[in-house]
N, C-alpha and C. Protein backbone atom coordinates (compact mmCIF):
# COMPACT_ATOMS: atom_id res chain seq x y z
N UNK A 1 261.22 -17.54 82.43
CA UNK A 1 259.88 -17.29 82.93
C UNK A 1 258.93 -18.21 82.18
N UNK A 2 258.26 -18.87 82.91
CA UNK A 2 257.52 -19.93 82.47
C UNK A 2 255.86 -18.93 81.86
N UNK A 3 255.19 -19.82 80.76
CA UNK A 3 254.39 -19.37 80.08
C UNK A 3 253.05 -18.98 81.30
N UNK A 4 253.16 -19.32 81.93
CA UNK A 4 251.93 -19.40 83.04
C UNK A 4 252.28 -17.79 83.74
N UNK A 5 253.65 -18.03 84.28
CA UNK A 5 254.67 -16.95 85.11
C UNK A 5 253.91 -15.34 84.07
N UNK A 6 254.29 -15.68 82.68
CA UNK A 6 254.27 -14.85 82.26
C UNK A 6 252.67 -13.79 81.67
N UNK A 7 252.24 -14.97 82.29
CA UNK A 7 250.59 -14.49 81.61
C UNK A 7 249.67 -14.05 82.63
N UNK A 8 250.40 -14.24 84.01
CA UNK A 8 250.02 -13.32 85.11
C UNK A 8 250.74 -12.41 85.58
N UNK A 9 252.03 -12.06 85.06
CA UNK A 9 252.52 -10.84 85.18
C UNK A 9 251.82 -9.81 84.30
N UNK A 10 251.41 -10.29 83.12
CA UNK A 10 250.60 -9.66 81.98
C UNK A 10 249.29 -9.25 82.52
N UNK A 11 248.45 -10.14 83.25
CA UNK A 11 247.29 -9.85 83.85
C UNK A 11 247.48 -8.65 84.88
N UNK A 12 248.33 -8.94 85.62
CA UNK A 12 248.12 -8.19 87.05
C UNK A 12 248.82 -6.91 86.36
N UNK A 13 249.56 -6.26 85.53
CA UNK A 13 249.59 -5.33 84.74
C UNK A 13 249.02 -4.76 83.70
N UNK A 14 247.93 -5.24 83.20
CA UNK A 14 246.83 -4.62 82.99
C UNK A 14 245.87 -4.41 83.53
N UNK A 15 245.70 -4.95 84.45
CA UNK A 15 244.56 -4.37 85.59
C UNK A 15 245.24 -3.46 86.10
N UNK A 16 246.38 -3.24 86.63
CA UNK A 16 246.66 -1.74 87.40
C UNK A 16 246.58 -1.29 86.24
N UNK A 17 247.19 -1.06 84.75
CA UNK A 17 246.74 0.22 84.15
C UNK A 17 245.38 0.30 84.19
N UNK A 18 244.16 -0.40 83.97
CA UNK A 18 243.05 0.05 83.91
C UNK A 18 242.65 1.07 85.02
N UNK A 19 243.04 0.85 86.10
CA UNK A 19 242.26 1.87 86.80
C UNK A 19 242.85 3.38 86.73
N UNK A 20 243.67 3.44 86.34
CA UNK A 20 244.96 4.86 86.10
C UNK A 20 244.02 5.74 85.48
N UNK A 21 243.58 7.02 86.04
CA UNK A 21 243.00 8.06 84.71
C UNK A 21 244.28 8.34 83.85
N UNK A 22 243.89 8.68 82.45
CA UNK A 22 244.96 9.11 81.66
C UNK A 22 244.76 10.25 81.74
N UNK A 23 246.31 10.83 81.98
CA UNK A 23 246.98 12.50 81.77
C UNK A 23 246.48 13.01 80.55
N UNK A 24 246.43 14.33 80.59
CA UNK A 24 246.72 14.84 79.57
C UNK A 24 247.63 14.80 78.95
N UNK A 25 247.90 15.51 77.74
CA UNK A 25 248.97 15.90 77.27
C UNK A 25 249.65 17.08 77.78
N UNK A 26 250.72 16.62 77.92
CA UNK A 26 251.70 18.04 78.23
C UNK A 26 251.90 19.37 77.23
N UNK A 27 251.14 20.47 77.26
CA UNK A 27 251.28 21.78 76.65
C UNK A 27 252.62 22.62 76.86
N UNK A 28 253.26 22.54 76.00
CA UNK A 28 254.49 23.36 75.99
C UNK A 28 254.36 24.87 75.71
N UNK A 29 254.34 25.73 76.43
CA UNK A 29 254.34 27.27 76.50
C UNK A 29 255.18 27.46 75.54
N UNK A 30 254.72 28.63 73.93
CA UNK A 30 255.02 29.20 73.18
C UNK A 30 256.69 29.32 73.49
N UNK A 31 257.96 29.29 72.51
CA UNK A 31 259.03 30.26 73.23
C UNK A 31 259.08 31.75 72.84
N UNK A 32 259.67 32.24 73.08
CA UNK A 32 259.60 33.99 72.53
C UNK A 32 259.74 34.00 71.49
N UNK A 33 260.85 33.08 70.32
CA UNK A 33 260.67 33.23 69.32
C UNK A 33 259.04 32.63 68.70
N UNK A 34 258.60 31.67 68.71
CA UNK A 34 257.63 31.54 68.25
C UNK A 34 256.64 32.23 68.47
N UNK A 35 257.03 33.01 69.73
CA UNK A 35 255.58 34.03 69.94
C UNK A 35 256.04 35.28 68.70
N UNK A 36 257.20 35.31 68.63
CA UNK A 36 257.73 36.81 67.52
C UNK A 36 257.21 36.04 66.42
N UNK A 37 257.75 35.14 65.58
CA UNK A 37 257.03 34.49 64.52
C UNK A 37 255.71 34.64 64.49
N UNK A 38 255.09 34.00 65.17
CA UNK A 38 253.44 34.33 65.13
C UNK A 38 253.20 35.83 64.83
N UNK A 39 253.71 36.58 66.01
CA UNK A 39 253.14 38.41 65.32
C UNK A 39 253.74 38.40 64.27
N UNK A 40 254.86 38.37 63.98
CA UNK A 40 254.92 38.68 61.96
C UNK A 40 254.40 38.06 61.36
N UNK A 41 253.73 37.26 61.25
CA UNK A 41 252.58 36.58 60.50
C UNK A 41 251.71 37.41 60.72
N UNK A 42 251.11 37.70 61.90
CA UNK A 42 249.84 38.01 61.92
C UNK A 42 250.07 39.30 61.53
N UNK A 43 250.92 40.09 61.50
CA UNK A 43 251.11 41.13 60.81
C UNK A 43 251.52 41.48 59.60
N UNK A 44 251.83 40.50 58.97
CA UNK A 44 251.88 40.67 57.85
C UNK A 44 250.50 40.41 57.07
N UNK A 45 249.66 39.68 57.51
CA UNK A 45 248.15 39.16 57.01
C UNK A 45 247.63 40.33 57.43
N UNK A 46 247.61 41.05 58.27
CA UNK A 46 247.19 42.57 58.47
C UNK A 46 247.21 43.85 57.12
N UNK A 47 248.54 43.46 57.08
CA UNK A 47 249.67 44.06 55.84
C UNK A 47 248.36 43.98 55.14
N UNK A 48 248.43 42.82 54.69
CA UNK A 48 248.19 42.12 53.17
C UNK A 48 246.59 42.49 53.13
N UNK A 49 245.62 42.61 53.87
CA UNK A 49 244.50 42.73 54.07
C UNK A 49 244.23 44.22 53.66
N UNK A 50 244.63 45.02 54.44
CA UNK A 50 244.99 46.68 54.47
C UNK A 50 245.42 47.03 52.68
N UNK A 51 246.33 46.29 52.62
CA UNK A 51 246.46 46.97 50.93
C UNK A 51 245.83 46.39 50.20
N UNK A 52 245.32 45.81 49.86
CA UNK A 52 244.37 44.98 49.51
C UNK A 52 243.08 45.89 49.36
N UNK A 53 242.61 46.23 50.84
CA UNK A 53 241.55 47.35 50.71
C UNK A 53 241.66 48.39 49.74
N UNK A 54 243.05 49.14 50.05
CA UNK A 54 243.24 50.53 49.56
C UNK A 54 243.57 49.52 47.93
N UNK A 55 243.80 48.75 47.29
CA UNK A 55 243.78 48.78 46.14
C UNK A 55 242.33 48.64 45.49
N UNK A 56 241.35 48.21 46.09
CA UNK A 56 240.00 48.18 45.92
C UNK A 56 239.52 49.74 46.27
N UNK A 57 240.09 50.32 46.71
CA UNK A 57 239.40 51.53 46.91
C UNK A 57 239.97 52.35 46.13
N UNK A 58 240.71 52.18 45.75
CA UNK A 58 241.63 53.00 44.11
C UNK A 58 241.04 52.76 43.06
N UNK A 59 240.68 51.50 43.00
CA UNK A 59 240.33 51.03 41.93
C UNK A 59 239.06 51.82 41.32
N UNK A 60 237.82 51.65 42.84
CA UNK A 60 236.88 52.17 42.91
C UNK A 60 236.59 53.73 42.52
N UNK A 61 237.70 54.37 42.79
CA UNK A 61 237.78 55.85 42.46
C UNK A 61 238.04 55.96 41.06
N UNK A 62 238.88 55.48 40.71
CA UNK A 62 239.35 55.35 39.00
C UNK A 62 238.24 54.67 38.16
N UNK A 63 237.42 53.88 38.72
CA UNK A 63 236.46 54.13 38.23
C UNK A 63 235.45 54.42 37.64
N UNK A 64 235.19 55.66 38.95
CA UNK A 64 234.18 56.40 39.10
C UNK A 64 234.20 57.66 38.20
N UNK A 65 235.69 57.87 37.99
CA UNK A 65 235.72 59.10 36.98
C UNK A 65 235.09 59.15 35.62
């Protein structure tokens, strides 16, 4: 392919991409495990929040005495 050959195959292929809208990205739906992973996380940060309280609220009573 001659240098000329090749610098209008180059042209006339970047002009068709220019007019192309670009796609999005493709979003892959959670699988079940990662949806189970996620709730034990988020339940465990629940966990951890919750006792957390009640040790501040122990604390608070012991305290107070």
């Amino acid at each position: 392919m001659s240098a000329s050959a090749r610098a209008a195959a180059m042209k006339t292929l970047s002009e068709s991409v220019k007019g192309k809208e670009a796609k999005a990205p493709v979003v892959v739906a959670p699988t079940a495990r990662e949806k189970e992973e996620a709730a034990e996380v988020d339940l465990s940060e629940r966990i951890a929040a919750r006792l957390a309280e009640m040790r501040a609220t122990q604390a608070a009573r012991a305290a107070a005495r």
